[in-house]
Protein backbone atom coordinates (compact mmCIF):
# COMPACT_ATOMS: atom_id res chain seq x y z
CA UNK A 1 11.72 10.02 -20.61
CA UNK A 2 13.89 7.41 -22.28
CA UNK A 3 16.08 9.86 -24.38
CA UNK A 4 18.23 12.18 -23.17
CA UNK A 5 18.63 15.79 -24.74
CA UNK A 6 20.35 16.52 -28.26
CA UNK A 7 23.77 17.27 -28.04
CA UNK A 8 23.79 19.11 -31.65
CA UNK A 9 27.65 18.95 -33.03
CA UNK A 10 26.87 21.77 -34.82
CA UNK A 11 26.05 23.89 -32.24
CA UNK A 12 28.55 27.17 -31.65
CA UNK A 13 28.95 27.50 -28.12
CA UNK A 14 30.86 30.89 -27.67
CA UNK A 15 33.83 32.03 -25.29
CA UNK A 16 34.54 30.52 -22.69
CA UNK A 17 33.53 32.26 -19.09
CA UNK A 18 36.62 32.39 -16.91
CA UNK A 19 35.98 30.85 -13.05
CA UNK A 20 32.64 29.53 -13.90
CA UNK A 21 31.77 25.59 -12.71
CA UNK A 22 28.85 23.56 -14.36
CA UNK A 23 27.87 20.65 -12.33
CA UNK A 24 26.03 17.93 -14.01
CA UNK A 25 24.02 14.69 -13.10
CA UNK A 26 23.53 13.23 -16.54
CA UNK A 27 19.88 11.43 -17.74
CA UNK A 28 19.09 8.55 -17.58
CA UNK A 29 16.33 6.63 -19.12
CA UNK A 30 13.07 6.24 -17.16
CA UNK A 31 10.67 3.61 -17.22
CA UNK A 32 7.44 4.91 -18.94
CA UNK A 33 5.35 2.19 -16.87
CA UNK A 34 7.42 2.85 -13.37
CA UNK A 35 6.88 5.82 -11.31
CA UNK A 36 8.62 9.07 -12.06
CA UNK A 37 8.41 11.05 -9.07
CA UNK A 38 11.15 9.71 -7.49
CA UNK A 39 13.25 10.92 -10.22
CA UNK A 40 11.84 14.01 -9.00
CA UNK A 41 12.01 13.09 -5.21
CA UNK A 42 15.21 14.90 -3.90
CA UNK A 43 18.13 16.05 -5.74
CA UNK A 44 22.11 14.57 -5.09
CA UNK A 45 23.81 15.50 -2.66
CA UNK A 46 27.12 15.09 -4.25
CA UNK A 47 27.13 18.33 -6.47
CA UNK A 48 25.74 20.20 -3.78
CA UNK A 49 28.45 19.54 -1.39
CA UNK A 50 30.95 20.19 -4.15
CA UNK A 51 29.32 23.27 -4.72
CA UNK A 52 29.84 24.24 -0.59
CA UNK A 53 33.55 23.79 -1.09
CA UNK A 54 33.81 26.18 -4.03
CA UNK A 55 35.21 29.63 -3.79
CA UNK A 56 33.42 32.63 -3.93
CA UNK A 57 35.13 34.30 -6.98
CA UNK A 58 34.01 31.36 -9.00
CA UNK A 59 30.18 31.01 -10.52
CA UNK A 60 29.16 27.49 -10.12
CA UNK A 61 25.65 26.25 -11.80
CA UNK A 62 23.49 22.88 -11.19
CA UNK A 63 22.21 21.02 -13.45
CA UNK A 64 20.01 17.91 -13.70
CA UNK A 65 19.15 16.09 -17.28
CA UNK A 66 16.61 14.28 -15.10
CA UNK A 67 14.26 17.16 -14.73
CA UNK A 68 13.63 17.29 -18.75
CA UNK A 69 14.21 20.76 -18.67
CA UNK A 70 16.24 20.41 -21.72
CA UNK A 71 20.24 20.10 -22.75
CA UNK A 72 22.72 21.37 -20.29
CA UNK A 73 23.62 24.75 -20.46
CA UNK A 74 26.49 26.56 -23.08
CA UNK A 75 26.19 29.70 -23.42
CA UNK A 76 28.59 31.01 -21.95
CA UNK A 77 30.77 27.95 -21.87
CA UNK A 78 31.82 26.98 -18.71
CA UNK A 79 34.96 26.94 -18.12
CA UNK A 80 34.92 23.92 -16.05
CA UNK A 81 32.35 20.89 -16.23
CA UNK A 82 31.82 18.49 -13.12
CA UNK A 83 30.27 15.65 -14.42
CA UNK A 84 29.09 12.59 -11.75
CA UNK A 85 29.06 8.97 -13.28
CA UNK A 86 27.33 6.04 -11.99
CA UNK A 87 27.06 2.61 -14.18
CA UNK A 88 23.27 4.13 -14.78
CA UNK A 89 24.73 6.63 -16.92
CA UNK A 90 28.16 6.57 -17.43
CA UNK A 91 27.49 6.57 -21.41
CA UNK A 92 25.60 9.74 -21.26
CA UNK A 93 28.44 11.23 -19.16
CA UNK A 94 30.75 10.57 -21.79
CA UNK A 95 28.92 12.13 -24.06
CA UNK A 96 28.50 14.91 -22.36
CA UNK A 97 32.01 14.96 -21.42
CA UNK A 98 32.82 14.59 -25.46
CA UNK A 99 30.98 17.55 -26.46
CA UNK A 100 32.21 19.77 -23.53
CA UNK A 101 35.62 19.06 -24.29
CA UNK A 102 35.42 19.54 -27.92
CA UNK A 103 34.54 22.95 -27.34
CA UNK A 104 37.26 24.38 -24.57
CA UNK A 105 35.54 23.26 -21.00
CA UNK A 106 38.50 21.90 -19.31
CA UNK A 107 35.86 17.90 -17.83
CA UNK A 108 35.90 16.50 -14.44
CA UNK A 109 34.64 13.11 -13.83
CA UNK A 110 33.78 11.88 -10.68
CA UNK A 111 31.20 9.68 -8.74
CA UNK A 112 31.02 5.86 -8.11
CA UNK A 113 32.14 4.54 -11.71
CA UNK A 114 34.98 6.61 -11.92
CA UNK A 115 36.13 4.91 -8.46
CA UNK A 116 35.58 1.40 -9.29
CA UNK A 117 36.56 1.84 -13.50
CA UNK A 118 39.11 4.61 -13.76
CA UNK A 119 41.19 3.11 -16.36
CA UNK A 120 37.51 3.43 -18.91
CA UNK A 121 36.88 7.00 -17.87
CA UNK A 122 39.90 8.34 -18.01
CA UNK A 123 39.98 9.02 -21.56
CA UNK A 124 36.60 10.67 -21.45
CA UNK A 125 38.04 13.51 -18.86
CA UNK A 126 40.52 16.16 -18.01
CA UNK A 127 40.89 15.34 -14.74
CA UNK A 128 39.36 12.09 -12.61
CA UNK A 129 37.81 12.50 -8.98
CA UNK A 130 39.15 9.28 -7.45
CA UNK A 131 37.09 8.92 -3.61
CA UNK A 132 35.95 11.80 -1.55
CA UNK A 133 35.13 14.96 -3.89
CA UNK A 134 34.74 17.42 -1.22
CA UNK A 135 38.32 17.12 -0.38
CA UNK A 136 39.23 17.33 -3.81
CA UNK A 137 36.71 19.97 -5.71
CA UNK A 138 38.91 22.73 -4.07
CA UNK A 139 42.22 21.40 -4.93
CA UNK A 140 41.06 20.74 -8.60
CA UNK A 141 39.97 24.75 -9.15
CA UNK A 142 43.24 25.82 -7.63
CA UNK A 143 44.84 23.98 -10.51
CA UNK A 144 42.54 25.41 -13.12
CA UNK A 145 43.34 28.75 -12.03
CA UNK A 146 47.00 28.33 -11.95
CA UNK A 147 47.09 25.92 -15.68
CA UNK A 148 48.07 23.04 -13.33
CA UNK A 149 45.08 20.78 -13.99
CA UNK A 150 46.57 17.13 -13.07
CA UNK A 151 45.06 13.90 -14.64
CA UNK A 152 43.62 12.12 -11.52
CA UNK A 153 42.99 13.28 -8.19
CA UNK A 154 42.84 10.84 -5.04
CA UNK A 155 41.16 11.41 -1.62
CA UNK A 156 40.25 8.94 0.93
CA UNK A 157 37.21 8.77 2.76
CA UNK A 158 38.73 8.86 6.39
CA UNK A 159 38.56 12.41 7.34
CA UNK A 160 36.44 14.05 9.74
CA UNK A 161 33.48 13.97 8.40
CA UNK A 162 31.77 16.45 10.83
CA UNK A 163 33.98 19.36 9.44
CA UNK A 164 32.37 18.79 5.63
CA UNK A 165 30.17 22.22 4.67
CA UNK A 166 26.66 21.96 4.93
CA UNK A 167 25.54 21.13 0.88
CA UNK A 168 24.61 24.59 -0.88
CA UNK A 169 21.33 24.06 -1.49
CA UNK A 170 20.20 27.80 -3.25
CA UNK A 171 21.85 26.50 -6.43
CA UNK A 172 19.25 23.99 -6.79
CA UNK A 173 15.78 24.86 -8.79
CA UNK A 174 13.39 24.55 -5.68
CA UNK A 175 10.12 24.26 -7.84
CA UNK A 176 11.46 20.49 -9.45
CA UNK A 177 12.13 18.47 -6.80
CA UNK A 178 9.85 17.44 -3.92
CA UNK A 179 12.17 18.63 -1.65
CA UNK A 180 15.36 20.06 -1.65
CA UNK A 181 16.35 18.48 2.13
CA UNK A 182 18.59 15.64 0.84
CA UNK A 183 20.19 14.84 4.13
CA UNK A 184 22.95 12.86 5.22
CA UNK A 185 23.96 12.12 8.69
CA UNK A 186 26.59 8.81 8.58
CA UNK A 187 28.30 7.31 6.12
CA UNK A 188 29.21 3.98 5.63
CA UNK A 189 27.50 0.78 7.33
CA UNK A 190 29.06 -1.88 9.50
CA UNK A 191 27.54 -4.65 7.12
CA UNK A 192 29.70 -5.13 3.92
CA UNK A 193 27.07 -6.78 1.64
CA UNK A 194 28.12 -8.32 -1.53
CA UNK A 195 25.37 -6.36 -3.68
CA UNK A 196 26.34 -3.31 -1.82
CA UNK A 197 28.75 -0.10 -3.31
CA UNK A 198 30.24 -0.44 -0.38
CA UNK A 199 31.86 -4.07 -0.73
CA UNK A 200 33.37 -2.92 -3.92
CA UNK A 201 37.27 -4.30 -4.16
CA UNK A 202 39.70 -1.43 -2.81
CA UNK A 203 36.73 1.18 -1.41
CA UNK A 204 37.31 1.60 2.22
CA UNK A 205 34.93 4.14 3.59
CA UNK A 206 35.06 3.76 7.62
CA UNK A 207 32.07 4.25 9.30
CA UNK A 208 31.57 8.14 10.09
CA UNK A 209 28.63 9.91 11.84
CA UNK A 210 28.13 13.92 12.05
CA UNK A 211 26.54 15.83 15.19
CA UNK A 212 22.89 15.28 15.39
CA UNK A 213 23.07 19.10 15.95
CA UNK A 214 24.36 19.92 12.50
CA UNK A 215 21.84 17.56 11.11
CA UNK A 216 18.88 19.35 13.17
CA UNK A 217 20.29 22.38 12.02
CA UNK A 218 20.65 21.97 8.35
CA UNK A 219 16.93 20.40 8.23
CA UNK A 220 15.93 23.51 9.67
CA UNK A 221 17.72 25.84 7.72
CA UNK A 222 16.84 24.66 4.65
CA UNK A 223 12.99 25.72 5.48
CA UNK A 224 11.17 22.67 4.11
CA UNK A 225 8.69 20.75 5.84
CA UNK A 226 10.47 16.79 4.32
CA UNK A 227 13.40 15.49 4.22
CA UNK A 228 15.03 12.68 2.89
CA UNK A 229 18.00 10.93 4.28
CA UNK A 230 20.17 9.49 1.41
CA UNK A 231 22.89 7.48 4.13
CA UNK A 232 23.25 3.71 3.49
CA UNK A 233 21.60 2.82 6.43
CA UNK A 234 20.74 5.22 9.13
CA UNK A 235 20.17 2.71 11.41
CA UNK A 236 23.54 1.10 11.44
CA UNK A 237 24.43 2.31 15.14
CA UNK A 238 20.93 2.71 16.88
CA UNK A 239 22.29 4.74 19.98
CA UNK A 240 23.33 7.28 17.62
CA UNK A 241 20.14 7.53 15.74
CA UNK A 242 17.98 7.18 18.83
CA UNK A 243 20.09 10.88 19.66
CA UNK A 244 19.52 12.07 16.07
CA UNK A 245 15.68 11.44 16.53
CA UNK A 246 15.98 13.40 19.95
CA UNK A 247 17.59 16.26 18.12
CA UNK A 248 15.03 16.13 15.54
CA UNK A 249 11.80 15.68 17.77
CA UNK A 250 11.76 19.42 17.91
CA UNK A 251 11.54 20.62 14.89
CA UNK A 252 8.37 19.65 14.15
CA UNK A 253 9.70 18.23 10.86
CA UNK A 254 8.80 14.50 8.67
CA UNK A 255 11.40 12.70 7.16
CA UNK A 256 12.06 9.29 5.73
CA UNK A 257 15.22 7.03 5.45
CA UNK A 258 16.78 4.03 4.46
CA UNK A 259 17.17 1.24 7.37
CA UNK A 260 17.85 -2.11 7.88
CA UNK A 261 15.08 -4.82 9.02
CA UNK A 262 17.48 -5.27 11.80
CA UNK A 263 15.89 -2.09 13.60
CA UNK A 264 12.87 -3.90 14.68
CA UNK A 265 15.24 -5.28 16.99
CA UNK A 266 14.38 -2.54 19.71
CA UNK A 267 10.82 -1.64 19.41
CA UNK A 268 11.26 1.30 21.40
CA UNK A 269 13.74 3.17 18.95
CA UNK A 270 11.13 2.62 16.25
CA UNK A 271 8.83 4.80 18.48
CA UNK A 272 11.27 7.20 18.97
CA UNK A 273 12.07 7.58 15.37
CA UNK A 274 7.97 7.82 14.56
CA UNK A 275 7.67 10.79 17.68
CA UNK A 276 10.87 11.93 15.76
CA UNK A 277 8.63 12.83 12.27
CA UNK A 278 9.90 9.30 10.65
CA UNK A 279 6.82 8.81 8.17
CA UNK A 280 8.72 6.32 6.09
CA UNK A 281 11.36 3.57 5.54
CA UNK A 282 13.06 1.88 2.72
CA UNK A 283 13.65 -1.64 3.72
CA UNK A 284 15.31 -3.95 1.37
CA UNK A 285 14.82 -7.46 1.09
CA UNK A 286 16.79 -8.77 -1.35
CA UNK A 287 16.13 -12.43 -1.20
CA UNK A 288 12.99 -14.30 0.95
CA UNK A 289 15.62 -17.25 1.17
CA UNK A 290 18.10 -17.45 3.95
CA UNK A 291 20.31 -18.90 1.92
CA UNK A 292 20.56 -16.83 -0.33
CA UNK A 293 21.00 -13.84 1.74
CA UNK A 294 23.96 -15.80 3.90
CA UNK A 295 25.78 -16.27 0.76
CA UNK A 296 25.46 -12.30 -0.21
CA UNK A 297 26.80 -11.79 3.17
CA UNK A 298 23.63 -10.01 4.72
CA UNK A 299 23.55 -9.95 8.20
CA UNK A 300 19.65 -9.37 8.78
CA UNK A 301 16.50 -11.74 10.64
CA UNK A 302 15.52 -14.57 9.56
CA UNK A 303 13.31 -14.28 6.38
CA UNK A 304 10.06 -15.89 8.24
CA UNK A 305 10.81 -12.66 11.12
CA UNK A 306 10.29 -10.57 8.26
CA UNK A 307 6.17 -10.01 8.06
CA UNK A 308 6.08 -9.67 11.83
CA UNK A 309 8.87 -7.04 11.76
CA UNK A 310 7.00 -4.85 8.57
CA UNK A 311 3.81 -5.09 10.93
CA UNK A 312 6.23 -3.27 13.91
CA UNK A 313 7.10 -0.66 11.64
CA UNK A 314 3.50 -0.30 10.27
């Protein structure tokens, strides 16, 4: 749990296999005294939405280091590697990307790291992802296929977010995660914490909200009894997820998400979410000092609100 797979440089990989995508989320140590399920919880939803956007004449494989299931796979080479970075592991995705490379596999990094540190990944890749990867995943296998591969690639996140493919979820090895439902329903917040991603210098992601319909819908289809929203903060506008609960009352369904303290506010949304199959929140307090909190720019309740607002959600 705290070393990743061999990469052996000795290793003969083979021929490369023509219109065939490898998508990897790279390992990361794990805390032997921490928990590990939740490495195990629910799988990313970024490679799985890049995967919805790819065409069907192409073969496109997932693969998570984090399930110990070994190295990534090589034979036959891919002949394209999506690799996501995040701080956590952007070391291991280098390597990755190294070995890869150094064998054919035309490497393209995206993911939060690559947004706010292009100039230190570049070198590791073919090709950077620079913002919204859905928008670009297409546009970079066009230019595979016709030799035109480009060194960076640059979406916004300001498009309509309710026309994004549902993530394609049968790539994924059902049996390893808890779930496979990774959900998603808004992006964005309207705080702008200092700790937060989404405070990062240059990163504009407007706020952006999909039908509770397609939500409903995509729970369902996916045919497992939990699901895990993965949005910043799904209570960020309350009228709209008082109308995602609605949609999702019916299904008979549990779920958990991340919220804000700041729901307690209305007592009678945190009912509706319960009704709704809401078994869980994460909450984060980040400092039990107001002041502290004011200068990371948190809007929340006062810090001596906070044990009468756990006992609400209780």
């Amino acid at each position: 749990m705290t070393r990743p797979p061999l990469l052996d440089p000795a290793t003969w990989a083979g021929p490369l296999k023509p219109r065939y995508a490898l998508l990897i989320n790279p390992f990361y140590p794990k805390d032997p005294n921490a928990s590990f399920g939740k490495h195990m919880l629910t799988p990313t939803l970024a490679l799985t939405s890049f995967a919805a956007t790819t065409p069907e004449d192409w073969d496109v494989r997932y693969w998570d280091e984090n399930l110990l299931d070994g190295r990534p796979p090589f034979r036959p080479m891919p002949e394209l590697v999506g690799i996501t970075v995040h701080l956590t592991f952007a070391r291991r995705a280098f390597e990755l990307a190294h070995w890869y490379r150094s064998r054919g596999s035309k490497v393209i990094l995206g993911g939060l790291h690559v947004l706010s540190c292009p100039e230190e990944c570049a070198p590791h890749a073919d090709a950077l992802a620079v913002g919204d990867g859905v928008q670009l995943w297409p546009r970079i296998l066009a230019d595979v296929e016709s030799c035109r591969l480009k060194s960076k690639y640059v979406a916004t996140y300001e498009n309509n977010y309710r026309e994004d493919p549902a993530p394609r979820r049968s790539i994924l090895p059902r049996q390893s995660f808890l779930t496979t439902t990774s959900l998603i329903a808004t992006r964005g917040c309207h705080n702008r914490c200092g700790f937060c991603y989404l405070a990062t210098d240059g990163l504009r992601m407007p706020y952006r909200m999909r039908d509770p319909s397609q939500i409903a819908e995509e729970f369902e289809a996916d045919d497992q009894p939990y699901g895990v929203f993965i949005d910043n903060n799904l209570g960020s506008n309350r009228e709209y997820l008082g109308k995602l609960c609605h949609a999702l009352r019916p299904l008979n369904k549990i779920w958990s998400a991340a919220v804000s303290i700041d729901v307690t506010d209305d007592p009678g949304l945190i009912r509706t979410m319960a009704l709704a199959g809401c078994t869980g929140v994460f909450v984060g307090f980040e400092s039990l000092t107001d002041e502290n909190l004011t200068d990371a720019r948190k809007n929340t309740p006062k810090t001596a609100d906070y044990a009468r607002r756990v006992r609400m959600l209780h």
